[in-house]
Structure formats: C-alpha cells, structure tokens
N, C-alpha and C. Protein backbone atom coordinates (compact mmCIF):
# COMPACT_ATOMS: atom_id res chain seq x y z
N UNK A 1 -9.89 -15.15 20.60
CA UNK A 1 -9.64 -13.71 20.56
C UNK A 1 -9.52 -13.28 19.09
N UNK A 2 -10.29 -12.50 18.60
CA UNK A 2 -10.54 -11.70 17.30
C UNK A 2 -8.97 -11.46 16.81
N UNK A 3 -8.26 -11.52 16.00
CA UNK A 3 -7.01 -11.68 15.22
C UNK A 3 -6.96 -9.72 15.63
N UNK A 4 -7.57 -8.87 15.59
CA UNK A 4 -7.26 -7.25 16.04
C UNK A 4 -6.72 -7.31 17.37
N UNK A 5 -7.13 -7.87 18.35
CA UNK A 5 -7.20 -7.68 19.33
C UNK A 5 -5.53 -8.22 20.04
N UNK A 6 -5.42 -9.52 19.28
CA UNK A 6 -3.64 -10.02 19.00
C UNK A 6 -3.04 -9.41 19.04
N UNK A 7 -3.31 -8.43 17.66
CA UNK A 7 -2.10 -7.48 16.92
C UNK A 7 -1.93 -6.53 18.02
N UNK A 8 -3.29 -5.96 18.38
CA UNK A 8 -2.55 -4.80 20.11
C UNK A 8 -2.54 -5.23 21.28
N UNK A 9 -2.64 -6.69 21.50
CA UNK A 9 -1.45 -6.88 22.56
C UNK A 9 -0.62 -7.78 22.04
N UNK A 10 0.15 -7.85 20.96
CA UNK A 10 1.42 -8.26 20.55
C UNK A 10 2.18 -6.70 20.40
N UNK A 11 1.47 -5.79 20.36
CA UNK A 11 2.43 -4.35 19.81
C UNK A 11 2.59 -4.00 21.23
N UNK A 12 1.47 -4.07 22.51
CA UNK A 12 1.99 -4.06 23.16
C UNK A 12 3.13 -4.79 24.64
N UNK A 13 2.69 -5.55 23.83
CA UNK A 13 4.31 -6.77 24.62
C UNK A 13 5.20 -6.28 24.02
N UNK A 14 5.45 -5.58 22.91
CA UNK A 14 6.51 -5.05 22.22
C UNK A 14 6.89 -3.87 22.56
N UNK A 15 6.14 -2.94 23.56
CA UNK A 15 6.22 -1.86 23.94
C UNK A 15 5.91 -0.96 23.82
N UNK A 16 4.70 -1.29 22.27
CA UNK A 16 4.00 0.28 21.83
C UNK A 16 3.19 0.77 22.59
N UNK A 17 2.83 1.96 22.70
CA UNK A 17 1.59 2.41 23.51
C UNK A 17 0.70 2.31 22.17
N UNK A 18 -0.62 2.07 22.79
CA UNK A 18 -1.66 2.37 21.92
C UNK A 18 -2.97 2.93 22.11
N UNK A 19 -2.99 3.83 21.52
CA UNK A 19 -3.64 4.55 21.38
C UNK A 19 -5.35 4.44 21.06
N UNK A 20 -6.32 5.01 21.64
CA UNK A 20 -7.48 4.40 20.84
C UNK A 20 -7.69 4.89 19.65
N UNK A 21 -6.89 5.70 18.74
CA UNK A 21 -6.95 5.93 17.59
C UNK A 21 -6.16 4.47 16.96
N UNK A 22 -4.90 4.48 17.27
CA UNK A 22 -4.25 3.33 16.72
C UNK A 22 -5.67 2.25 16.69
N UNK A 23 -5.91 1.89 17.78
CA UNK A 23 -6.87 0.69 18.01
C UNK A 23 -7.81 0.81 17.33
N UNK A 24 -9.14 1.98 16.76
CA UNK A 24 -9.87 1.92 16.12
C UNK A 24 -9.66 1.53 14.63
N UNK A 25 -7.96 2.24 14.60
CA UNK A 25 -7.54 2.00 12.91
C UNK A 25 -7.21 0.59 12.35
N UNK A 26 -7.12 -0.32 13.60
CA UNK A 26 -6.21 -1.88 13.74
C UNK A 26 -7.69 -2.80 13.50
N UNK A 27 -8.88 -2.49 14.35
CA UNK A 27 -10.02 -3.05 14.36
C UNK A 27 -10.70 -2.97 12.98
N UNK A 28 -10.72 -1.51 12.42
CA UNK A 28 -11.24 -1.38 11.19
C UNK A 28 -10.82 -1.84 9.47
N UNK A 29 -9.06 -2.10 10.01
CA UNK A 29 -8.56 -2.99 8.70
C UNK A 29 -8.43 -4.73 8.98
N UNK A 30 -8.35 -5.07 10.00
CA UNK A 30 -8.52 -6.12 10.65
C UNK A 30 -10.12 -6.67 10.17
N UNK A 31 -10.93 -6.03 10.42
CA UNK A 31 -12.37 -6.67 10.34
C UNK A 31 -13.04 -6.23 8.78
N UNK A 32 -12.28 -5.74 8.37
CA UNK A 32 -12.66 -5.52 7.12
C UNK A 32 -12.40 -6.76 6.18
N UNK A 33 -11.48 -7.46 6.26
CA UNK A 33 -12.43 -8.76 5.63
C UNK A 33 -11.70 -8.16 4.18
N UNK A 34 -10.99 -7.21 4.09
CA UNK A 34 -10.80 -6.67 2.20
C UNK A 34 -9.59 -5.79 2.29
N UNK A 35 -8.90 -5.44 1.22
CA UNK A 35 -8.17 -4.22 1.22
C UNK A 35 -8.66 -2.90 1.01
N UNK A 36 -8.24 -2.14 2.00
CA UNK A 36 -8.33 -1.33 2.20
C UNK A 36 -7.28 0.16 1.75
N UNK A 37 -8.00 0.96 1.48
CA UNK A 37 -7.17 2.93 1.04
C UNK A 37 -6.98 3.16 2.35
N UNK A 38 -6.41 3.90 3.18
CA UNK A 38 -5.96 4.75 3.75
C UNK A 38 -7.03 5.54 3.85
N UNK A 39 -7.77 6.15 2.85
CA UNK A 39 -8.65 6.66 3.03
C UNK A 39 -9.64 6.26 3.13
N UNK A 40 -9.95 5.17 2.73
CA UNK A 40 -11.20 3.85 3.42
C UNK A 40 -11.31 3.77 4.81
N UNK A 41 -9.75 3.34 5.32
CA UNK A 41 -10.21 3.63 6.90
C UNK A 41 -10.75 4.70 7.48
N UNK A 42 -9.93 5.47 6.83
CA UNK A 42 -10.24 7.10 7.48
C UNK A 42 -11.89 7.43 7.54
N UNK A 43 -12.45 6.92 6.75
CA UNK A 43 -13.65 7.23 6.48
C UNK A 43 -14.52 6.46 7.61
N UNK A 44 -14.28 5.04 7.79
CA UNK A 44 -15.05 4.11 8.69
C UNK A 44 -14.49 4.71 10.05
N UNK A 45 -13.15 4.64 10.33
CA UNK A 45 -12.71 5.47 11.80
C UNK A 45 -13.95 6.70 12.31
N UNK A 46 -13.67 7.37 11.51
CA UNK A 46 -14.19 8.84 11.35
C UNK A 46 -15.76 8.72 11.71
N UNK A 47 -16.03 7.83 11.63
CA UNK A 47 -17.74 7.69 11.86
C UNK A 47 -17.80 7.51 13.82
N UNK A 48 -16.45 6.64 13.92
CA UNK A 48 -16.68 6.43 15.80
C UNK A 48 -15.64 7.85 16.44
N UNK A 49 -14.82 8.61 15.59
CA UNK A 49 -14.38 9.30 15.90
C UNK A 49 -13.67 10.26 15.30
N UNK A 50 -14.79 11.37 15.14
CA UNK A 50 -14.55 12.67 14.15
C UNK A 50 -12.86 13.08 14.37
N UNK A 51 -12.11 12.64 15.43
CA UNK A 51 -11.04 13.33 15.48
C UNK A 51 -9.73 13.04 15.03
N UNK A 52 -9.91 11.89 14.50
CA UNK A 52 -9.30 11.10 13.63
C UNK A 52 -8.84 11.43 12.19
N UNK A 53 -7.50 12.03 11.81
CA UNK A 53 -7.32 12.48 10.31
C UNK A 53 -6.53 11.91 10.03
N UNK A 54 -6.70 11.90 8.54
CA UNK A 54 -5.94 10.32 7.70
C UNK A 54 -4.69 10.72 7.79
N UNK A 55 -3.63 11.62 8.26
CA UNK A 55 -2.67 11.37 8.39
C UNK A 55 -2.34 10.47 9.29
N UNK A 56 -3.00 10.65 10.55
CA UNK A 56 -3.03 9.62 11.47
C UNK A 56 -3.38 7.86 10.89
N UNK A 57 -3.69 7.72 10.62
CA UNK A 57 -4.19 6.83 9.68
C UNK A 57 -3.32 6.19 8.86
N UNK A 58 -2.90 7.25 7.75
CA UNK A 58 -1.58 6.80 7.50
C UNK A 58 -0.81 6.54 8.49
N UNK A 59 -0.02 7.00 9.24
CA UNK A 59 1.22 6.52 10.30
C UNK A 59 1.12 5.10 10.82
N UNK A 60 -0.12 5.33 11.41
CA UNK A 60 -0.75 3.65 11.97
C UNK A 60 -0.39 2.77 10.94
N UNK A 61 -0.83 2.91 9.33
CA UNK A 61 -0.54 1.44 8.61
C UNK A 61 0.60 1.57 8.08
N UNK A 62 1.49 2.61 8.35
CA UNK A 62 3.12 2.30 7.81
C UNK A 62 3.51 1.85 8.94
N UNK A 63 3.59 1.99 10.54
CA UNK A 63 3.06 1.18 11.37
C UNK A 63 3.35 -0.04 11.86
N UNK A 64 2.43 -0.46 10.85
CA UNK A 64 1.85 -1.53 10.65
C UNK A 64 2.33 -2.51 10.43
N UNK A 65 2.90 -2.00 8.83
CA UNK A 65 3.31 -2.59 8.17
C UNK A 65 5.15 -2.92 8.44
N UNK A 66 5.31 -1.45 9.00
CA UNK A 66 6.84 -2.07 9.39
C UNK A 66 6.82 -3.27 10.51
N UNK A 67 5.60 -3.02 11.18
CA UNK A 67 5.52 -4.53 12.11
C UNK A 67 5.55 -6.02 11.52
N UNK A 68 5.40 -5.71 10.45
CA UNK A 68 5.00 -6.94 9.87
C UNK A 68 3.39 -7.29 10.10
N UNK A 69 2.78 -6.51 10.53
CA UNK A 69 1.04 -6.60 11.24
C UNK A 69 0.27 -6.44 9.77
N UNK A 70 0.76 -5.84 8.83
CA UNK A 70 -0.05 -5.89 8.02
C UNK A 70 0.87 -5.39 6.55
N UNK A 71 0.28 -5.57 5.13
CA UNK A 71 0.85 -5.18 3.83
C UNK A 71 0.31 -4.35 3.13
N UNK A 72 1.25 -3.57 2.62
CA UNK A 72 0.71 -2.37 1.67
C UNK A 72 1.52 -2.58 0.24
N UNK A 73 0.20 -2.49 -0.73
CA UNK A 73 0.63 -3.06 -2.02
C UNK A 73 -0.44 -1.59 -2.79
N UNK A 74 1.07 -1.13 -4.06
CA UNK A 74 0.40 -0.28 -4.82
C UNK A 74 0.02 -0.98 -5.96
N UNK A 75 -0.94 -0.61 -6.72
CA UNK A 75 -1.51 -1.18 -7.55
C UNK A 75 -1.78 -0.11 -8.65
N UNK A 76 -0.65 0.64 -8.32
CA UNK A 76 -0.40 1.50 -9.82
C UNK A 76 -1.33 2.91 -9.78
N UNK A 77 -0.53 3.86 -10.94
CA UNK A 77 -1.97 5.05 -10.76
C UNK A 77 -2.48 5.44 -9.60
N UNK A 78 -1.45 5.84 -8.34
CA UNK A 78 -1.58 6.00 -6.81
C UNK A 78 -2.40 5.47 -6.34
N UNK A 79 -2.90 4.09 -6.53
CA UNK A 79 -4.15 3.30 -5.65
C UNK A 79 -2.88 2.26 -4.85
N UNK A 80 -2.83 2.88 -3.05
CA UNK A 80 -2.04 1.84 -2.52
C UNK A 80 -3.68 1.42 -1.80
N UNK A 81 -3.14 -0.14 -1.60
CA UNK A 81 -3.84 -0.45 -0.52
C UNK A 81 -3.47 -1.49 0.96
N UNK A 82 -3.74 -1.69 1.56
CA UNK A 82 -3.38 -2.21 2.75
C UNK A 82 -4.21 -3.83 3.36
N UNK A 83 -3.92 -4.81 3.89
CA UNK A 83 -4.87 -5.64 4.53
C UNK A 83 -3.69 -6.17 5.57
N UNK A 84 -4.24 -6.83 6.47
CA UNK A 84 -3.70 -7.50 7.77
C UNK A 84 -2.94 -8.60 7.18
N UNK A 85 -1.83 -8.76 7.99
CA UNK A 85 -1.36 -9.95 7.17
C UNK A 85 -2.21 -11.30 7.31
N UNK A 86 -3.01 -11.13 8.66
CA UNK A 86 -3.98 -12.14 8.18
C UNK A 86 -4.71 -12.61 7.41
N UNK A 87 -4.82 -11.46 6.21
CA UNK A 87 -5.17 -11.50 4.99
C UNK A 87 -4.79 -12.88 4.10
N UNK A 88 -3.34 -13.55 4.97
CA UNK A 88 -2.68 -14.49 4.06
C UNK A 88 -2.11 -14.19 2.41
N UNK A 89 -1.37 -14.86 1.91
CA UNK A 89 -0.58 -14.75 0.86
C UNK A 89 -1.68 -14.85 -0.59
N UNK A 90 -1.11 -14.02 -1.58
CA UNK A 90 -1.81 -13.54 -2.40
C UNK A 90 -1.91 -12.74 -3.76
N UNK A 91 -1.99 -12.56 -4.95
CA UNK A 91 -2.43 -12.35 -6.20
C UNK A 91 -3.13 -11.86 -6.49
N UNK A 92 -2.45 -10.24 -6.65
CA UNK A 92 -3.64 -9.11 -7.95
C UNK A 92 -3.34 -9.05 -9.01
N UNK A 93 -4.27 -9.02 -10.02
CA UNK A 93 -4.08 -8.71 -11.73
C UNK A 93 -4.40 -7.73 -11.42
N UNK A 94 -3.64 -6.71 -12.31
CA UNK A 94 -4.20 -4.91 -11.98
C UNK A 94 -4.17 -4.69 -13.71
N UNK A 95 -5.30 -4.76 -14.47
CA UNK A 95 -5.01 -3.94 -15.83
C UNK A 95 -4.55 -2.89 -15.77
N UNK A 96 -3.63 -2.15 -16.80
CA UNK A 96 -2.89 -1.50 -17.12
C UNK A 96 -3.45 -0.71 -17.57
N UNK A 97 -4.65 -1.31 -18.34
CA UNK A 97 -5.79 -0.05 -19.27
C UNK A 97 -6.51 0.70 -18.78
N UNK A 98 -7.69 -0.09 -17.88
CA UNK A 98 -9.22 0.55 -16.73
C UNK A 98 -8.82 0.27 -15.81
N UNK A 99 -7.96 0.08 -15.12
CA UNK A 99 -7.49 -0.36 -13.41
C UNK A 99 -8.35 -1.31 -12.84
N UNK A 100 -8.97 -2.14 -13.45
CA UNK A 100 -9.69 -3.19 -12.75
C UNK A 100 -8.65 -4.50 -12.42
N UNK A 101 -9.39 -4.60 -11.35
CA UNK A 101 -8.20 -5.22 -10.11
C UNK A 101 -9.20 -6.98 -9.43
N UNK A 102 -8.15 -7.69 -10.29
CA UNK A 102 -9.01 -9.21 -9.65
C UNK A 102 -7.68 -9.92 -9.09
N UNK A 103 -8.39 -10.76 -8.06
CA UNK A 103 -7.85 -11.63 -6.94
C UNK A 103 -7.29 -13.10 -8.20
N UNK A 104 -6.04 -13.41 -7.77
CA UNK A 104 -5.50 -14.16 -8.71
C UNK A 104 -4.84 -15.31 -7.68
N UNK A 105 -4.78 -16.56 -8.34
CA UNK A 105 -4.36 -17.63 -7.36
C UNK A 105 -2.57 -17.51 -7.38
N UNK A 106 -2.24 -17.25 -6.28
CA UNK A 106 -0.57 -17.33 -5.86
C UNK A 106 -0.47 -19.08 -5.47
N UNK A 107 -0.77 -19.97 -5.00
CA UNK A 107 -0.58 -21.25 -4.79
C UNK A 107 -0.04 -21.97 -6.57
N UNK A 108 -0.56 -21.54 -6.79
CA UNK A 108 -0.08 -22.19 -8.54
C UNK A 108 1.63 -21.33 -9.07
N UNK A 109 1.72 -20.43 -8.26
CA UNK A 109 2.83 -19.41 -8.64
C UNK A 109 4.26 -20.07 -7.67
N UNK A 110 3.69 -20.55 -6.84
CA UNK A 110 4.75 -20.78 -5.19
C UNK A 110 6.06 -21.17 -5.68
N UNK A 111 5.90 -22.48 -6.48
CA UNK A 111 7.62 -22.64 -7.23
C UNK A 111 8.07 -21.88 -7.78
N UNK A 112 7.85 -21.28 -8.85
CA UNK A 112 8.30 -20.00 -9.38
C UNK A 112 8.83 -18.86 -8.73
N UNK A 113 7.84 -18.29 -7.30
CA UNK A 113 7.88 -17.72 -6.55
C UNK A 113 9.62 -18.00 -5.77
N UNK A 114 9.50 -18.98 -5.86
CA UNK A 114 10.98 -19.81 -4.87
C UNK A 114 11.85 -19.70 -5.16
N UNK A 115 11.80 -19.70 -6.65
CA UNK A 115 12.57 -19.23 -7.64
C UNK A 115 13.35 -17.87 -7.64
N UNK A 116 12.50 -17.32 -7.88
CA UNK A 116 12.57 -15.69 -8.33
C UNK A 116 13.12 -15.29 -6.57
N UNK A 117 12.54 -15.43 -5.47
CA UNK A 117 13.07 -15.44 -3.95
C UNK A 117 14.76 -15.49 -3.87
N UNK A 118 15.03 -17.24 -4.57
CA UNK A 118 16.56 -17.38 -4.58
C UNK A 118 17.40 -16.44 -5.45
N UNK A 119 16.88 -16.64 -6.43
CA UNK A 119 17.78 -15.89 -7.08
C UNK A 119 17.69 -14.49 -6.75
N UNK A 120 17.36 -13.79 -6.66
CA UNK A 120 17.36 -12.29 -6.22
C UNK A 120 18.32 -12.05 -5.01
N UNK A 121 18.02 -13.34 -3.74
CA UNK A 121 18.97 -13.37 -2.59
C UNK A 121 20.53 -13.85 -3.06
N UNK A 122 20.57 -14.47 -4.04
CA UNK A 122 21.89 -15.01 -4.62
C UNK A 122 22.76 -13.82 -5.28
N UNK A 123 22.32 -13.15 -6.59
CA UNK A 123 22.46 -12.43 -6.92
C UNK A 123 22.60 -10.74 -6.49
N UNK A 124 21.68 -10.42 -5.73
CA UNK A 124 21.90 -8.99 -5.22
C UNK A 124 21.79 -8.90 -3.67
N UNK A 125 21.44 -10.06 -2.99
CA UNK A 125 21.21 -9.94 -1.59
C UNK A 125 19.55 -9.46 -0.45
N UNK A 126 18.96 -9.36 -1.88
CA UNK A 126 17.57 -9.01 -1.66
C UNK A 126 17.07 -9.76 -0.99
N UNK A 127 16.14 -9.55 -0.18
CA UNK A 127 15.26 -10.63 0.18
C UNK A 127 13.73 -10.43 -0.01
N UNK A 128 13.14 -10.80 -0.75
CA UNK A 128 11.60 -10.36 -1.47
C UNK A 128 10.55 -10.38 -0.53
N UNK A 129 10.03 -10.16 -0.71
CA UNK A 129 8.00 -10.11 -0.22
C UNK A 129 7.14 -10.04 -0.76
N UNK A 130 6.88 -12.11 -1.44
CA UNK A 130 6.36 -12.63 -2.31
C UNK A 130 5.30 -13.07 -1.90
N UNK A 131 4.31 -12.69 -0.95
CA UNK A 131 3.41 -13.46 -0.32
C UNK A 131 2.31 -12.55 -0.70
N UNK A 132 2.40 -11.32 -1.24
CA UNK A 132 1.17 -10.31 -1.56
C UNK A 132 1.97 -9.51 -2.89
N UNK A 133 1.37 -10.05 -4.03
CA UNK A 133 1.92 -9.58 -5.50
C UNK A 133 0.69 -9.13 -6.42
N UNK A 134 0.98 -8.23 -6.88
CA UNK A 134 0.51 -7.55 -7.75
C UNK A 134 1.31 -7.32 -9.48
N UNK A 135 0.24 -8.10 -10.46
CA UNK A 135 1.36 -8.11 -11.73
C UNK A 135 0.15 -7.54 -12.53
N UNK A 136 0.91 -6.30 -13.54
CA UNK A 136 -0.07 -5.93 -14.20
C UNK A 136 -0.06 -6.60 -15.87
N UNK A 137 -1.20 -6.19 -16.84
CA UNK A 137 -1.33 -6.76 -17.44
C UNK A 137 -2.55 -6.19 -18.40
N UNK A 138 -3.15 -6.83 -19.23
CA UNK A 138 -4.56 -6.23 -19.82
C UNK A 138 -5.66 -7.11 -19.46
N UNK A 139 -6.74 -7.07 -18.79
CA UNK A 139 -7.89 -7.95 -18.81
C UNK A 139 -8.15 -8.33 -19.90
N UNK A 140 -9.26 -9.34 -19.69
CA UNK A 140 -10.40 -10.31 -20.60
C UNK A 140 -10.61 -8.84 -22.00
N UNK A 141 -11.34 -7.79 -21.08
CA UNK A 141 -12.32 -6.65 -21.50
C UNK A 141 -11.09 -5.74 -22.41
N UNK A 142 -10.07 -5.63 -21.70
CA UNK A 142 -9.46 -4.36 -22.63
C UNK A 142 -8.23 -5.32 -23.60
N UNK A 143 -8.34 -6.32 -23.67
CA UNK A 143 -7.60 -7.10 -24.64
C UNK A 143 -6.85 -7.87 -24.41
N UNK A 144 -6.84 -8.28 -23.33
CA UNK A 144 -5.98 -9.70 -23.03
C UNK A 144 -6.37 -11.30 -23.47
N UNK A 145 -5.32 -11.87 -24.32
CA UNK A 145 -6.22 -13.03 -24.85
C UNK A 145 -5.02 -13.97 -24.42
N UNK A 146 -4.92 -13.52 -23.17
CA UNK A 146 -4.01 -15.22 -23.27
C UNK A 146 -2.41 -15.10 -23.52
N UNK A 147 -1.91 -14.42 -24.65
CA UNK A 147 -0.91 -14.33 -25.11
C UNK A 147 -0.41 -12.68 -24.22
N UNK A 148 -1.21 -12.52 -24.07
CA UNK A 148 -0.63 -10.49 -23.44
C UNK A 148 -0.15 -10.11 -24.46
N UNK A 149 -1.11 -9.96 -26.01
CA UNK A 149 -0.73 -9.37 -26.71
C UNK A 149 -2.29 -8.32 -27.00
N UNK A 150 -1.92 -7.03 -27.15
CA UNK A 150 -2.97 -5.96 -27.43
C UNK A 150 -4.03 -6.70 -28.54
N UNK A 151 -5.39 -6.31 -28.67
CA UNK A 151 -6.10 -6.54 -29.80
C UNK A 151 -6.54 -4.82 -30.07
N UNK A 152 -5.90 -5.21 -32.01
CA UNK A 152 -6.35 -3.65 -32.05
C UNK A 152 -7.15 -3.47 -32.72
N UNK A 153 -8.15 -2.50 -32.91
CA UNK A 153 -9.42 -2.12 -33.38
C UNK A 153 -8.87 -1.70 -34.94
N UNK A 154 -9.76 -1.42 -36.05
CA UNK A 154 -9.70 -0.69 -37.01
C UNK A 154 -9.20 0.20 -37.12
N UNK A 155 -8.60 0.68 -37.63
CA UNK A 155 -8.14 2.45 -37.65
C UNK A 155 -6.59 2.92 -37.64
C-alpha cells in the first residue's frame, strides 16, 4: 500500500474525516518524491480540482504536520516548505546570500544532534525536532570557503 494511502487510513482510525480535498492534498505531497510550497500543492491539486484553494491546502499540511504525518521547515525569506515524514531525517544548507538550498548529510551530524537534543531537554525542558534541519550559511558561489568566513571583493 502506497505510504498516502497509510497516512488516510491511519487519520482515519484516528477519527478524522477525510475529505477528497484532504486526500488529493496527502497524495500530492506524499508522491512528490520532494519538498514541497503550499503553493506547489495548490497548484498540482488544482489541476484534478479547480475547487481547491490554498487556504485549504494550507490547513491540510498544518494538519499534517500536527499529526506528525508530515514536516514543515522554513528556510528563511518566507520560503516554508513541507514533505511527508516519509521523507525520513534530514539536512538543508540554505545560503544566506542567493537562497540556494542543497540537501546536506544529517547521519554525520546524529551525535552532535544527541547532544544538542539532551541538553536543551536538561536545561529548559525542550524537546527538539532534529530529524529535518535547516542551517544557514554562505555557499561554495557567494563565499563560503570552509571557514564561514565572507570573501570580500575590492572596494
């Protein structure tokens, strides 16, 4: 059974009704394979069903996400985006400069990660959601050499 198809009948063993809007919006971030805008879905929805408006859209992936069904990560400069948690655990570099946004290995981070988890729960009682992170920074292109220190031009 397609990992979409789970998520609405796990929401509904849980008691949600669902809707075929909900369902078109669950299928379309589900099979997307990527993260997704809010308004990305809206757009692919919208093709099987004009009646569909991204507020709706929105609701579904906050939703969602309060289900734990899926994560929404901003990536700065109002670009949120969303994927299934089947998406699995995960690492964006978001430059700070051009907003270019690359997939970064979290498996090399995990101790650290464990780290930063405890102590936060020790200290303030937090409990994190370290499995989809986003750290910004400067790329290759706008001057990142390693050190995360600016390179500056003439002038």
């Amino acid at each position: 059974m397609p990992h979409c198809h789970t998520f609405i009948e796990t929401l509904r063993q849980r008691g949600y009704r669902m809707t075929p809007q909900r369902e078109m919006i669950i299928e379309t971030i589900a099979h997307s394979g990527q993260h997704m805008t809010a308004e990305e879905v809206s757009e692919v929805v919208r093709t099987r069903a004009r009646s569909v408006n991204v507020a709706t859209v929105y609701r579904t992936l906050d939703f969602l996400v309060r289900e734990g069904m899926a994560s929404r990560l901003d990536l700065g400069e109002g670009k949120v985006v969303y994927a299934t948690a089947k998406h699995g655990p995960h690492l964006h570099l978001v430059c700070r400069q051009c907003g270019a946004v690359m997939e970064g290995e979290l498996d090399e981070l995990t101790p650290l990660c464990q780290q930063i988890q405890q102590h936060m729960q020790q200290r303030y009682g937090f409990s994190l959601d370290l499995n989809h992170l986003s750290l910004s920074g400067l790329c290759a292109g706008c001057g990142g050499n390693g050190n995360n220190e600016r390179v500056m031009g003439d002038g």
